[in-house]
Protein backbone atom coordinates (compact mmCIF):
# COMPACT_ATOMS: atom_id res chain seq x y z
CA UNK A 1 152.69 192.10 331.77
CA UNK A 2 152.29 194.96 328.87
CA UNK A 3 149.00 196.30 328.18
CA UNK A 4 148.18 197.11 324.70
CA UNK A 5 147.41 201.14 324.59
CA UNK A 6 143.80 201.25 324.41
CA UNK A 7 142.19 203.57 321.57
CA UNK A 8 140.85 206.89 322.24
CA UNK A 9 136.61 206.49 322.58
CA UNK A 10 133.91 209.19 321.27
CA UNK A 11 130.63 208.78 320.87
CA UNK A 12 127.53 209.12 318.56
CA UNK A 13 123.86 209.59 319.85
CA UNK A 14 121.61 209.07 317.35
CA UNK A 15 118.29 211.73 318.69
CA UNK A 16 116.59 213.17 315.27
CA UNK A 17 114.00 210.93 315.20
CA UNK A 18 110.22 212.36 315.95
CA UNK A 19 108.92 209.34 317.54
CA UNK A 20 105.53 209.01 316.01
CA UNK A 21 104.20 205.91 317.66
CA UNK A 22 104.90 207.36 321.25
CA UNK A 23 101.88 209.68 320.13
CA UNK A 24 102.73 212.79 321.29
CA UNK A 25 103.89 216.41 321.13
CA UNK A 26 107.00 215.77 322.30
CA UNK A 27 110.28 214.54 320.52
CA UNK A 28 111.13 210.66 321.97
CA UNK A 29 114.21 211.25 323.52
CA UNK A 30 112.73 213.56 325.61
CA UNK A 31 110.53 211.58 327.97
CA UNK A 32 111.01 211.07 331.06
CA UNK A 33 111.93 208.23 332.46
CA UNK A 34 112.26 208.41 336.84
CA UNK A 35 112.84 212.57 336.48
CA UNK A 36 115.51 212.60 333.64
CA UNK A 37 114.74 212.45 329.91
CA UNK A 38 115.83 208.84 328.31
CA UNK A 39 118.42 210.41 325.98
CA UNK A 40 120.49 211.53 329.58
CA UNK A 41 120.64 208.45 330.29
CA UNK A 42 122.70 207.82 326.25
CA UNK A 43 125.12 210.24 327.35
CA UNK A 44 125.83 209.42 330.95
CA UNK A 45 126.62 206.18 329.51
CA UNK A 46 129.00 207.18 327.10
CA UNK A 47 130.60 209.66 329.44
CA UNK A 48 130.88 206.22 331.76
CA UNK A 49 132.37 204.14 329.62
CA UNK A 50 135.57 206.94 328.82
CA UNK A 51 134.09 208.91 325.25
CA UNK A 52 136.18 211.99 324.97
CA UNK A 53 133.53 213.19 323.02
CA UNK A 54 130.18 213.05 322.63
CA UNK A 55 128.24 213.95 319.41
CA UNK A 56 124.04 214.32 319.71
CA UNK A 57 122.55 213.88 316.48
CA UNK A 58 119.64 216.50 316.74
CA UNK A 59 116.64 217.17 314.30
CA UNK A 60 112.77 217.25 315.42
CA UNK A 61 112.57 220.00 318.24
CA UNK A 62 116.59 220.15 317.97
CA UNK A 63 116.69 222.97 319.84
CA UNK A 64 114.45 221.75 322.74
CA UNK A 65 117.16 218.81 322.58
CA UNK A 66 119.76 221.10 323.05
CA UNK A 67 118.39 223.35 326.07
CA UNK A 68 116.84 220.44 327.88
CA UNK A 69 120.86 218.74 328.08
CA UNK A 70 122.81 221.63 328.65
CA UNK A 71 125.44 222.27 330.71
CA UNK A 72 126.28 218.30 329.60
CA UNK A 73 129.45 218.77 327.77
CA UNK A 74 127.78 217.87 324.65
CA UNK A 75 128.49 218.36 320.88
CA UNK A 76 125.66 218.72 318.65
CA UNK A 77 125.30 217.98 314.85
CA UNK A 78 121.76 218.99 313.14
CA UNK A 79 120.30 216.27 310.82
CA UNK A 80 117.96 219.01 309.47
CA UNK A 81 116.20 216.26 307.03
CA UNK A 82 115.76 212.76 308.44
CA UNK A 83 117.21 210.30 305.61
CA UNK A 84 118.44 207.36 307.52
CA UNK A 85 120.53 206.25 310.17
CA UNK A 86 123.88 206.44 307.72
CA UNK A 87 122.56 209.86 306.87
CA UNK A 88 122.35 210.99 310.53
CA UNK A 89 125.79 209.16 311.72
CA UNK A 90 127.28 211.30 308.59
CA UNK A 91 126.66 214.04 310.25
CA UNK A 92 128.64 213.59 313.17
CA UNK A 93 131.71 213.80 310.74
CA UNK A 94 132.60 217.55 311.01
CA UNK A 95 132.53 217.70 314.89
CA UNK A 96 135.28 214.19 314.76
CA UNK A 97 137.11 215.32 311.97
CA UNK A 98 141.02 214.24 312.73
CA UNK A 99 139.73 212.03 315.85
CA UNK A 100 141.82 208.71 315.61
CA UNK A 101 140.07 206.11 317.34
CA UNK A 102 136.84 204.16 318.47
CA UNK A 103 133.14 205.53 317.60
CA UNK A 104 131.15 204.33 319.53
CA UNK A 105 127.22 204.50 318.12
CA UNK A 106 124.20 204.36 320.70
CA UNK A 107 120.17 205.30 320.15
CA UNK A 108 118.69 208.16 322.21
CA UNK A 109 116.13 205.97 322.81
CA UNK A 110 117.48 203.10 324.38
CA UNK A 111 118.30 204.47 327.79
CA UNK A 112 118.45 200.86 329.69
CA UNK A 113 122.24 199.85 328.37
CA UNK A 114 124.49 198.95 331.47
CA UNK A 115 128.10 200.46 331.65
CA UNK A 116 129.87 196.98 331.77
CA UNK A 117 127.61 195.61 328.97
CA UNK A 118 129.25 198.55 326.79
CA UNK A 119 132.50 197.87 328.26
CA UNK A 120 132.64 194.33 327.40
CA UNK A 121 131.34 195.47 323.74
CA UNK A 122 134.68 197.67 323.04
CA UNK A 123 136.69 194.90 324.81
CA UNK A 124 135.59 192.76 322.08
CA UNK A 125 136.02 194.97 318.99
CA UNK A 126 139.78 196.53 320.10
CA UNK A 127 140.53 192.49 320.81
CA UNK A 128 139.25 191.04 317.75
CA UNK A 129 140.80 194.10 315.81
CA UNK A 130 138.00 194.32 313.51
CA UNK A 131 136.73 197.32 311.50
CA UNK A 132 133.17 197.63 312.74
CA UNK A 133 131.52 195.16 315.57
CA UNK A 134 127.75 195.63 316.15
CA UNK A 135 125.97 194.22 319.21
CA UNK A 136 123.37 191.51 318.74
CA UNK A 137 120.65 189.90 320.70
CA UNK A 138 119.42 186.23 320.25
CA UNK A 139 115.40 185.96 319.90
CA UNK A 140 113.17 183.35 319.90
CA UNK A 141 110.84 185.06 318.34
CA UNK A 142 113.29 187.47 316.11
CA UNK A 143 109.91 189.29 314.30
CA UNK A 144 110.76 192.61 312.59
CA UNK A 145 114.24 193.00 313.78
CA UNK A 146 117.26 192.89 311.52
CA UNK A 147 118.63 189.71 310.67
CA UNK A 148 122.44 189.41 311.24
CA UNK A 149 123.74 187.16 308.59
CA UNK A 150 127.21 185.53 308.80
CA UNK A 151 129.56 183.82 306.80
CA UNK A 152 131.49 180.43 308.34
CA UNK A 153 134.52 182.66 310.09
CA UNK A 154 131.74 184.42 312.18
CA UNK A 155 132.16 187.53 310.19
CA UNK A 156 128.62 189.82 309.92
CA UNK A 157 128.82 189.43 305.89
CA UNK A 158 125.68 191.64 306.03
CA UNK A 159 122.16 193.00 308.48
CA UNK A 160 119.09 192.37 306.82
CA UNK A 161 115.50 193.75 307.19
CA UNK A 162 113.12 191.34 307.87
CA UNK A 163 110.83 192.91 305.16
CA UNK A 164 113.68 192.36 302.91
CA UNK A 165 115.10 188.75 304.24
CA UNK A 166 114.20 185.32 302.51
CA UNK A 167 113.11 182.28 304.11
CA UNK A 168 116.24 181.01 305.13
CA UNK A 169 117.27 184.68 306.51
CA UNK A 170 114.11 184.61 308.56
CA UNK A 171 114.81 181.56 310.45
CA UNK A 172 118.08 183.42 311.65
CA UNK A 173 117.49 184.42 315.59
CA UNK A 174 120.49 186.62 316.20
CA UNK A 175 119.10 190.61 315.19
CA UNK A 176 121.06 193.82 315.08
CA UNK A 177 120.26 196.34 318.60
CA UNK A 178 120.95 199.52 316.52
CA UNK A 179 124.57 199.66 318.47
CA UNK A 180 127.90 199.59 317.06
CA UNK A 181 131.37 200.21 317.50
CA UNK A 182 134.00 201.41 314.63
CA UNK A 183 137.32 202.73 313.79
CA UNK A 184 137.23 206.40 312.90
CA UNK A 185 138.69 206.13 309.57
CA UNK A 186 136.59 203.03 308.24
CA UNK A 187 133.40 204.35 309.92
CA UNK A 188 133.29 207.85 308.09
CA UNK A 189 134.97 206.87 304.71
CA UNK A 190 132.15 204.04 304.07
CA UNK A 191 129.48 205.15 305.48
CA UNK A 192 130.11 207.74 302.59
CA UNK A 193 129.81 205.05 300.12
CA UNK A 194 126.31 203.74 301.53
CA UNK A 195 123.66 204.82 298.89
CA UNK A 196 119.51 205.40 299.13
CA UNK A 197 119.07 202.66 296.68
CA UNK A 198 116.09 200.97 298.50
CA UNK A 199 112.07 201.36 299.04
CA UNK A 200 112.32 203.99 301.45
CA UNK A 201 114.97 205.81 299.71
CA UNK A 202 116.85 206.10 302.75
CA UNK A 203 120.56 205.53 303.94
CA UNK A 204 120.12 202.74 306.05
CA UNK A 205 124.09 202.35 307.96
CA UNK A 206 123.73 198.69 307.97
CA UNK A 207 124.63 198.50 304.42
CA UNK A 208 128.15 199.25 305.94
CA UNK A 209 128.82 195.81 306.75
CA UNK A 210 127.96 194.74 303.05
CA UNK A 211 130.96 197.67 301.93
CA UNK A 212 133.33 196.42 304.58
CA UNK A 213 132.74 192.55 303.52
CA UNK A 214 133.25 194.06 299.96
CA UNK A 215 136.65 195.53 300.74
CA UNK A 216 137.88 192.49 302.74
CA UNK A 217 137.82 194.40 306.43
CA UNK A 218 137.03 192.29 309.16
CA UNK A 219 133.57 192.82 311.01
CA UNK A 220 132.50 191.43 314.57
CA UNK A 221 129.22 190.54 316.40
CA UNK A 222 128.84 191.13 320.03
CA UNK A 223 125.99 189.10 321.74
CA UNK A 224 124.32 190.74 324.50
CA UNK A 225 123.66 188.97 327.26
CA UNK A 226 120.31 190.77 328.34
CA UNK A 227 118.26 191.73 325.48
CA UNK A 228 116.17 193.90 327.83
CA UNK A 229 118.90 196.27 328.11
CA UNK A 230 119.03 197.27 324.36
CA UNK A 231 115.34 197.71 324.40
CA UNK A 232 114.47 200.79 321.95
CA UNK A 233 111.69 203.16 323.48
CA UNK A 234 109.39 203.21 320.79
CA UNK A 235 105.57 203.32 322.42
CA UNK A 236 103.77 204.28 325.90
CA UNK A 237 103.90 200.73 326.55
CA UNK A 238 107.81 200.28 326.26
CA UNK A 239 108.52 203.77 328.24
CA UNK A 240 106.07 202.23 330.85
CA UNK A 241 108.77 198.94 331.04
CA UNK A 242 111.76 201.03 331.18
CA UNK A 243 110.38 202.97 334.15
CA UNK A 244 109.33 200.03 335.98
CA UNK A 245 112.99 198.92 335.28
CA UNK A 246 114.75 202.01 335.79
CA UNK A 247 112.84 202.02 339.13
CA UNK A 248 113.89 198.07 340.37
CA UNK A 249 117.96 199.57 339.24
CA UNK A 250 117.42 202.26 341.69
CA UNK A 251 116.09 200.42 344.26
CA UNK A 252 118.59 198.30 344.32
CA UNK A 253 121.31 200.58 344.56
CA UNK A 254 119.59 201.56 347.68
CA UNK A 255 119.79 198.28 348.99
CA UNK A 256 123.48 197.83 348.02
């Protein structure tokens, strides 16, 4: 049996934001969760799951960032003004300039993401050769997540904010995790082409699947099985559920 070559694999890890809802001093990434701060957690993962590379988008307390993971075999990229999440993936461009392959795109603060599940996500996108696949969750109760809108081929046509979505878009139960997976080339070349155009003002890197269903490239979903696991950290109350989780995993390693 041959085995298609598999694609080289880095990886982004989006850590600029300040976190203001987890009310306090400290930058997000950086709490704890069972000894190690959540964003260790990010990178173990991508180390797991074979990234050559790993790029740490840095900005509030950057520097604290940087000492508090070193000796990680980490590359860092300074988003010294936080203007979106196309803004801060952009950044990651000098450190992967000439890499030919996968990018791989995770959150610093959603630490709870299983090996396999990520595994299974670049299984799907190097199968389905598509430009950019994003992982989804199904909701009953979808609230203020992203919508992910399709067209009848299964193709993500677009992600819409639930601010922004109309009724019909609304009723849609399958939202965007924050977690993607793209070719090099397409990733860095359109997310180029993603303007501020918007309320905020801000480059949101969703608008990427509009450009790519624009240029005819293919785009891909990937449904998680266990929306738990692509939890964002966001208040006291969710680091409080990832500990208690993060707790039950070891635990059961124990027991194994």
């Amino acid at each position: 049996m041959i085995h298609r070559q598999q694609r080289s694999l880095a990886a982004v890890i989006l850590a600029a934001g300040k976190g203001t809802r987890m009310k306090s001093d400290l930058t997000k990434v950086l709490h704890p969760i069972c000894g190690k701060p959540m964003v260790w957690y990010v990178a173990m993962l991508a180390r797991k799951v074979g990234a050559e590379k790993t790029v740490v988008v840095v900005g509030h307390q950057a520097s604290m960032v940087m000492e508090t993971m070193d000796g990680e075999d980490l590359i860092y990229a300074v988003q010294e003004e936080q203007m979106g999440s196309a803004h801060a993936v952009l950044q990651a461009g000098d450190a992967l300039c000439g890499f030919d392959g996968d990018v791989l795109i995770l959150c610093g603060d959603v630490p709870l993401l299983l090996p396999a599940t990520i595994e299974s996500l670049l299984e799907k996108h190097r199968s389905s050769g598509v430009a950019i696949t994003v992982m989804t969750a199904l909701l009953n109760d979808p609230g203020s997540y992203g919508r992910v809108v399709k067209n009848e081929g299964g193709e993500v046509t677009k992600i819409v904010e639930a601010r922004d979505a109309n009724t019909e878009e609304k009723m849609i139960q399958e939202i965007n995790t924050g977690i993607y997976c793209a070719k090099s080339a397409f990733l860095f070349e359109a997310v180029r082409k993603i303007d501020n155009k918007n309320a905020q003002s801000e480059f949101y890197f969703t608008d990427i699947f509009e450009i790519a269903h624009r240029e005819h490239r293919k785009t891909g979903s990937f449904i998680i099985d266990d929306p738990t696991e692509a939890m964002g950290i966001n208040t006291p109350d969710d680091l409080e559920i990832a500990i208690k989780i993060m707790n039950v995993r070891f635990c059961d390693k124990l027991r194994d």
